[in-house]
C-alpha atoms as a PDB file:
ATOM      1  CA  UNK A   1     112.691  96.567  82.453  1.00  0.00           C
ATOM      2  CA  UNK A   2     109.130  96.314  84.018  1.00  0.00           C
ATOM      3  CA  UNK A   3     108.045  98.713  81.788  1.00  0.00           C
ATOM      4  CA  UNK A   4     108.861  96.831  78.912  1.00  0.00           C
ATOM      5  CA  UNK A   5     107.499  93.786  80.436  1.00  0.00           C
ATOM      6  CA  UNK A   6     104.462  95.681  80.822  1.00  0.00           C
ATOM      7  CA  UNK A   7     104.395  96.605  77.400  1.00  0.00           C
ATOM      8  CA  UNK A   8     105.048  93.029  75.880  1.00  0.00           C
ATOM      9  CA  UNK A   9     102.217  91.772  78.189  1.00  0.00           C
ATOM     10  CA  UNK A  10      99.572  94.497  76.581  1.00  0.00           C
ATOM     11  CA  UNK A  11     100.799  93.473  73.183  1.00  0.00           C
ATOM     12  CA  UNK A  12     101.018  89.670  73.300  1.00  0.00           C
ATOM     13  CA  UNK A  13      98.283  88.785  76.500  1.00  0.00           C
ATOM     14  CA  UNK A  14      97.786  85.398  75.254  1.00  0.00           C
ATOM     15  CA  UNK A  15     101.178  84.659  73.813  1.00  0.00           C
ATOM     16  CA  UNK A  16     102.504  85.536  77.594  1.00  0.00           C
ATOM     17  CA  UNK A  17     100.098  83.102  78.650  1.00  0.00           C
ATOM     18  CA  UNK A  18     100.788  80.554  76.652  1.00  0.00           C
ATOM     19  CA  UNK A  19     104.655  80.499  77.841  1.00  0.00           C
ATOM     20  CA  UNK A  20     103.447  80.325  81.130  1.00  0.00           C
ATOM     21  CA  UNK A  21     101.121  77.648  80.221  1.00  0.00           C
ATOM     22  CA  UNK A  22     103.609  75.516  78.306  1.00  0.00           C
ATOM     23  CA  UNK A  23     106.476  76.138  81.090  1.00  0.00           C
ATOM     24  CA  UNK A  24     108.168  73.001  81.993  1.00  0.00           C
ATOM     25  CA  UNK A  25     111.023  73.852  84.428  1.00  0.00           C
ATOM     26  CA  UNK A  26     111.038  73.926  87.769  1.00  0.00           C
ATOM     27  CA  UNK A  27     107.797  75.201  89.851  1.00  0.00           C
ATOM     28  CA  UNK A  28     108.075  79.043  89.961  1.00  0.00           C
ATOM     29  CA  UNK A  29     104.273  80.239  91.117  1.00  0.00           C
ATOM     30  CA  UNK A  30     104.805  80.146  94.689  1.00  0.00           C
ATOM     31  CA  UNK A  31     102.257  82.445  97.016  1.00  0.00           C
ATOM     32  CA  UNK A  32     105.303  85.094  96.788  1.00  0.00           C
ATOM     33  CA  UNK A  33     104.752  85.832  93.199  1.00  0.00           C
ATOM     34  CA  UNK A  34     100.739  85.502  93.480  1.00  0.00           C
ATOM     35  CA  UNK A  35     101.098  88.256  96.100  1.00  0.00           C
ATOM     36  CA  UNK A  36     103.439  90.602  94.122  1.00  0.00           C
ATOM     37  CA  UNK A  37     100.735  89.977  91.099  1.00  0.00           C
ATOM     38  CA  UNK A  38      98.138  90.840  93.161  1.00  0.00           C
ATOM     39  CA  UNK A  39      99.827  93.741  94.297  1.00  0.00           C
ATOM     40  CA  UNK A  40     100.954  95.029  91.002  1.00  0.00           C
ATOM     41  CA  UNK A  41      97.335  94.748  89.806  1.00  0.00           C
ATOM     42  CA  UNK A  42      96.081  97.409  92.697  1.00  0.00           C
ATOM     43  CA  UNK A  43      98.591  99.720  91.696  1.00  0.00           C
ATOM     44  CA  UNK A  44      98.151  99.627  87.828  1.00  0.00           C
ATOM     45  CA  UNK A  45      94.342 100.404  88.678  1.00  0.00           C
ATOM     46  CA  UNK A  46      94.887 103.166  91.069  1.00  0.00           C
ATOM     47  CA  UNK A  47      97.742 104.771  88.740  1.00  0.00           C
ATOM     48  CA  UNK A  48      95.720 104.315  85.589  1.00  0.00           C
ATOM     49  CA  UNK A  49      92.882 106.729  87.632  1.00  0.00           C
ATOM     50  CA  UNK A  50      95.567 108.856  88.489  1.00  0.00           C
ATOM     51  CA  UNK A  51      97.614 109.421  84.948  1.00  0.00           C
ATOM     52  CA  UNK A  52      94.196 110.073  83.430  1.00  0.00           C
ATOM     53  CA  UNK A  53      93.756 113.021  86.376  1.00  0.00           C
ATOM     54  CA  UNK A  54      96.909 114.317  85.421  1.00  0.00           C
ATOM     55  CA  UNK A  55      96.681 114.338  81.919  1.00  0.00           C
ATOM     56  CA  UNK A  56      93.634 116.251  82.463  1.00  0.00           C
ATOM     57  CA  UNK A  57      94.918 118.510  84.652  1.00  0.00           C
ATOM     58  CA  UNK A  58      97.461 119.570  82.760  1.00  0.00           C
ATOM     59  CA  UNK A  59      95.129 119.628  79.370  1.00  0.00           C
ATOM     60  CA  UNK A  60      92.875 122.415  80.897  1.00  0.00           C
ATOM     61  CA  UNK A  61      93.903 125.921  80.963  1.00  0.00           C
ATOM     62  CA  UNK A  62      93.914 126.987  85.147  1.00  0.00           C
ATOM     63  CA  UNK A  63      91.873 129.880  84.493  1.00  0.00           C
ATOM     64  CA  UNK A  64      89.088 127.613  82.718  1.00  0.00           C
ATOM     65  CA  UNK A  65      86.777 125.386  84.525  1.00  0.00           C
ATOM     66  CA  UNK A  66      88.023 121.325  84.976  1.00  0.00           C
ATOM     67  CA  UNK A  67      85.330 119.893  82.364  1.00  0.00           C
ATOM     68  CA  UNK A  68      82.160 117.593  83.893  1.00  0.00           C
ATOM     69  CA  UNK A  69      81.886 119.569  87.037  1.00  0.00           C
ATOM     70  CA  UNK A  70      85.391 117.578  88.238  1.00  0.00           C
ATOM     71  CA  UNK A  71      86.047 120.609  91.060  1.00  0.00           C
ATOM     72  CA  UNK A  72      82.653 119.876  92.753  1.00  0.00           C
ATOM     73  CA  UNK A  73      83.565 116.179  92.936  1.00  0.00           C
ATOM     74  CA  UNK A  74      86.665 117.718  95.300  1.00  0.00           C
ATOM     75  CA  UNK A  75      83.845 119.278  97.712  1.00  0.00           C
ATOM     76  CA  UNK A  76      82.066 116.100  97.560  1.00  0.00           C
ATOM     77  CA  UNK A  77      84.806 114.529  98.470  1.00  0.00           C
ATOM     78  CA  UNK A  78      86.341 116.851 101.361  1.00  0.00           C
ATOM     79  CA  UNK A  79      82.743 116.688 102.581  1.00  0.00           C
ATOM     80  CA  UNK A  80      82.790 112.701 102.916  1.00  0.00           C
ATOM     81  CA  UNK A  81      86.426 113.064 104.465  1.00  0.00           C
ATOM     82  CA  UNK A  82      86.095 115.534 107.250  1.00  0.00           C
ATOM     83  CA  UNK A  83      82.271 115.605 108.217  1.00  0.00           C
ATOM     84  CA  UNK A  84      80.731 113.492 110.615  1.00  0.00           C
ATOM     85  CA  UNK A  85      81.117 109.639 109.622  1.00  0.00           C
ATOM     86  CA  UNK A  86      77.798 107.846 108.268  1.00  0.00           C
ATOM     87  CA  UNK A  87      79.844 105.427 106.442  1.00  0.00           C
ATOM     88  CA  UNK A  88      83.307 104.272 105.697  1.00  0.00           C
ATOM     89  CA  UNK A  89      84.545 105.437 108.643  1.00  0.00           C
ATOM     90  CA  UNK A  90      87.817 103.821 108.496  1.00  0.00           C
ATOM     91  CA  UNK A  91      88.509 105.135 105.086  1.00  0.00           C
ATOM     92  CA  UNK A  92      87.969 108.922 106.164  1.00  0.00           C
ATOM     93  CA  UNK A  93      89.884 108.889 109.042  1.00  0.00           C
ATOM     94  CA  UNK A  94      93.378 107.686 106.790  1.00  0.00           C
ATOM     95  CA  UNK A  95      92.028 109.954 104.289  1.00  0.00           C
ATOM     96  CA  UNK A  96      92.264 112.956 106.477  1.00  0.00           C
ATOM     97  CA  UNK A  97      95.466 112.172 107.092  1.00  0.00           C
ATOM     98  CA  UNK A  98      96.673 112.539 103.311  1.00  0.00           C
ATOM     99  CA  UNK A  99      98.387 116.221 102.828  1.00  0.00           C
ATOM    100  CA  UNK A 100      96.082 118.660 100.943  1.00  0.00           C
ATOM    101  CA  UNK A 101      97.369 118.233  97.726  1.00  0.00           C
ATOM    102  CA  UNK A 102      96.806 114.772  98.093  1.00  0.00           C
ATOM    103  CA  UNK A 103      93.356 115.122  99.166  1.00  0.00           C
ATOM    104  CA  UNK A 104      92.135 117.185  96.413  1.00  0.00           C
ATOM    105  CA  UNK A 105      93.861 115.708  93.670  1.00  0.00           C
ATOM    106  CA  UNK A 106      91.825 112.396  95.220  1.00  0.00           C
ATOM    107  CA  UNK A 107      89.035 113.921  94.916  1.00  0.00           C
ATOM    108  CA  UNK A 108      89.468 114.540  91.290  1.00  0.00           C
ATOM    109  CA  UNK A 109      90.709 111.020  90.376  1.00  0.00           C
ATOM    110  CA  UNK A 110      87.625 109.218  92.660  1.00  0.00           C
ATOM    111  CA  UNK A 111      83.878 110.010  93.428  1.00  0.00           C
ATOM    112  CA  UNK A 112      82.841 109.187  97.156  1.00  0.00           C
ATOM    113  CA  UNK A 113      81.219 106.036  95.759  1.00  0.00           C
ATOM    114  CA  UNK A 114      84.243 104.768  93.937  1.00  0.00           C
ATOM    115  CA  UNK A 115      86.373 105.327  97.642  1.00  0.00           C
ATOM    116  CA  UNK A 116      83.769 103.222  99.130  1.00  0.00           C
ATOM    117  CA  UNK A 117      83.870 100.529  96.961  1.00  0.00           C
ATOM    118  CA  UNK A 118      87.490 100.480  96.186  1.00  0.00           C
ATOM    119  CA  UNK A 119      89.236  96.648  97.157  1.00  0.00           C
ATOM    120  CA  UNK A 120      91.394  97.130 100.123  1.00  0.00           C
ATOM    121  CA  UNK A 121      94.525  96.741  98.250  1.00  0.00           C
ATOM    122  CA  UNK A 122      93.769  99.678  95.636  1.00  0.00           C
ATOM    123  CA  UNK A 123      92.817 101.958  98.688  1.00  0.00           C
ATOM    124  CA  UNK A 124      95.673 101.138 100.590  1.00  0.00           C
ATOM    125  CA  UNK A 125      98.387 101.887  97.574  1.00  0.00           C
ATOM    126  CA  UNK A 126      96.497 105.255  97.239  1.00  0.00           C
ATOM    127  CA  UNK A 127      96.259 106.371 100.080  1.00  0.00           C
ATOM    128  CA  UNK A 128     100.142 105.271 100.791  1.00  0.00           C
ATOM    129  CA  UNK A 129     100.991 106.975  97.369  1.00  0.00           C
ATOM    130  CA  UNK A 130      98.806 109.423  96.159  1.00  0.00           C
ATOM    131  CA  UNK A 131     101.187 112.178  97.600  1.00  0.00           C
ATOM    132  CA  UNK A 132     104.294 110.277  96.192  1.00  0.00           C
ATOM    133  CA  UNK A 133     102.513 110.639  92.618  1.00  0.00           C
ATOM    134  CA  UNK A 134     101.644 114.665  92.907  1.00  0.00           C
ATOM    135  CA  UNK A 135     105.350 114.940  93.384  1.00  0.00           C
ATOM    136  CA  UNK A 136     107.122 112.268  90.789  1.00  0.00           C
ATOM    137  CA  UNK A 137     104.428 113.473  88.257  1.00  0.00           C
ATOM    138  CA  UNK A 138     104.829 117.729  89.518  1.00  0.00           C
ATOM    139  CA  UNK A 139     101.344 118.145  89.897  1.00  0.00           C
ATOM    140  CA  UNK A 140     100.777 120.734  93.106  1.00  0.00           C
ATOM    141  CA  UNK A 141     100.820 123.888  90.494  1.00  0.00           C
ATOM    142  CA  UNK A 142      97.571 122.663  88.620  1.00  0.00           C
ATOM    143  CA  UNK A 143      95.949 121.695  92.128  1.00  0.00           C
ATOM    144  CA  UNK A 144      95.507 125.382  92.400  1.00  0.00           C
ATOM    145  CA  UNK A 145      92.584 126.916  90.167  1.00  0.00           C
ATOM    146  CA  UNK A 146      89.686 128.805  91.019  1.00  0.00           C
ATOM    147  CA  UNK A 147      87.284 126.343  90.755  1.00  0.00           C
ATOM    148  CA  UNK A 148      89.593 123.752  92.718  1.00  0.00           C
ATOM    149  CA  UNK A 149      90.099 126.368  95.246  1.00  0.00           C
ATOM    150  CA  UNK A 150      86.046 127.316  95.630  1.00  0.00           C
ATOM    151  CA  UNK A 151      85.295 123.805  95.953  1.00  0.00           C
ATOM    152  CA  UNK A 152      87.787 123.309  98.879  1.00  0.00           C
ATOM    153  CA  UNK A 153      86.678 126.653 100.708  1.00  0.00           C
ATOM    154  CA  UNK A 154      82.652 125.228 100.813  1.00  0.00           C
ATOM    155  CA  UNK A 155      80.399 125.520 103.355  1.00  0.00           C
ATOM    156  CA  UNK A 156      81.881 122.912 105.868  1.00  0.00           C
ATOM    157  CA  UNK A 157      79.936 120.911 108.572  1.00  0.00           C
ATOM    158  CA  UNK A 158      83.870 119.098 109.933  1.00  0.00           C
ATOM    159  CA  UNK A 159      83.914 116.509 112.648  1.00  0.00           C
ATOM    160  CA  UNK A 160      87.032 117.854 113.828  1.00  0.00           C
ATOM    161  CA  UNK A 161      87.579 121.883 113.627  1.00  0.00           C
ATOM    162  CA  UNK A 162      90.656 122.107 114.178  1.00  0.00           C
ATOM    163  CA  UNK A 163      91.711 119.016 111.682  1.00  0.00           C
ATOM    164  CA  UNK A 164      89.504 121.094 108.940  1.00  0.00           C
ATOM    165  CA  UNK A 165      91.077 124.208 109.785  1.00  0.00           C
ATOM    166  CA  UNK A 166      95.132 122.664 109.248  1.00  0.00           C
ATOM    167  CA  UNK A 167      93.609 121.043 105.739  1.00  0.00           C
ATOM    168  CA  UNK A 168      92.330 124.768 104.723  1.00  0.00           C
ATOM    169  CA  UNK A 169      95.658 126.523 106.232  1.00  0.00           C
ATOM    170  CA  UNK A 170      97.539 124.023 104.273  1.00  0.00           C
ATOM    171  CA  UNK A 171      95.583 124.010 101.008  1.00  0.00           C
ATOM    172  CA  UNK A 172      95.869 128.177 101.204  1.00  0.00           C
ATOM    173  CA  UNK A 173      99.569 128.466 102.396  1.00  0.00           C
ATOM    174  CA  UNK A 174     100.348 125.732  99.559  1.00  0.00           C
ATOM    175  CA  UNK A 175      98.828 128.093  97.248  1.00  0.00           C
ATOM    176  CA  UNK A 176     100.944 130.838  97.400  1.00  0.00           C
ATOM    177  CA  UNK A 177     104.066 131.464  95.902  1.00  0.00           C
ATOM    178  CA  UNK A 178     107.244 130.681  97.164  1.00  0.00           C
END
């Protein structure tokens, strides 16, 4: 059902508005529904980032290079998570908590800029779902490539050692088959 309300609402945008517009019945915006909106809006941008990171994932060949230099934004990004904090502090701390899959496949869908300057809401639903996606959407196989896998084994400056060292174990023991 949402879906197809979704679909109706990319169709007909102002005819939806309209029958809002025009509604006479009883009041039914209340700060409950402006919320859930609100909400629903961070998610649709964070999973529109993350389909198109799928569908490219699973476009490209794993023994072929991710086009536009993608696997070095997945250093960048491990870089800005687990070395010493300059900025954004907050945000690398919960995002060295993510799993490795989740991490990476992060780093794909989001440059460290775009982190940064991501609203609150849209980095909280990614953070809380990124890893939920990978699975729903049976991404870990494609997270797996050479140049994924040379990015994430870069030269390293971590803040914690022994934090870095769990995301590397994890990243290489998720690697190999079961």
């Amino acid at each position: 059902m949402a879906v197809l309300l979704l679909q109706e609402l990319g169709r007909n945008p102002d005819k939806v508005r309209e029958d809002i517009w025009c509604y006479d019945g009883p009041a039914f915006v209340s700060d409950d529904v402006l919320e859930s909106l609100s909400e629903l809006h961070a998610q649709l941008k964070v999973q529109r980032a993350l389909q198109m990171t799928a569908e490219l994932l699973r476009q490209h060949p794993s023994n072929k290079s991710l086009p536009g230099k993608q696997a070095t934004r997945v250093k960048h990004f491990i870089k800005f998570a687990f070395e010493k904090a300059t900025r954004g502090n907050e945000r690398q701390t919960r995002l060295r908590k993510l799993d490795c899959d989740a991490l990476k496949f992060c780093g794909l869908a989001y440059k460290v800029r775009d982190i940064l300057e991501l609203p609150p809401a849209e980095f909280d639903f990614l953070v809380a779902n990124a890893a939920d996606f990978i699975h729903r959407q049976k991404l870990s196989q494609y997270l797996y490539r050479e140049d994924i896998n040379k990015a994430v084994h870069g030269e390293f400056d971590p803040e914690d050692d022994d934090l870095f060292k769990e995301f590397l174990k994890c990243s290489s023991a998720s690697a190999d088959p079961k």
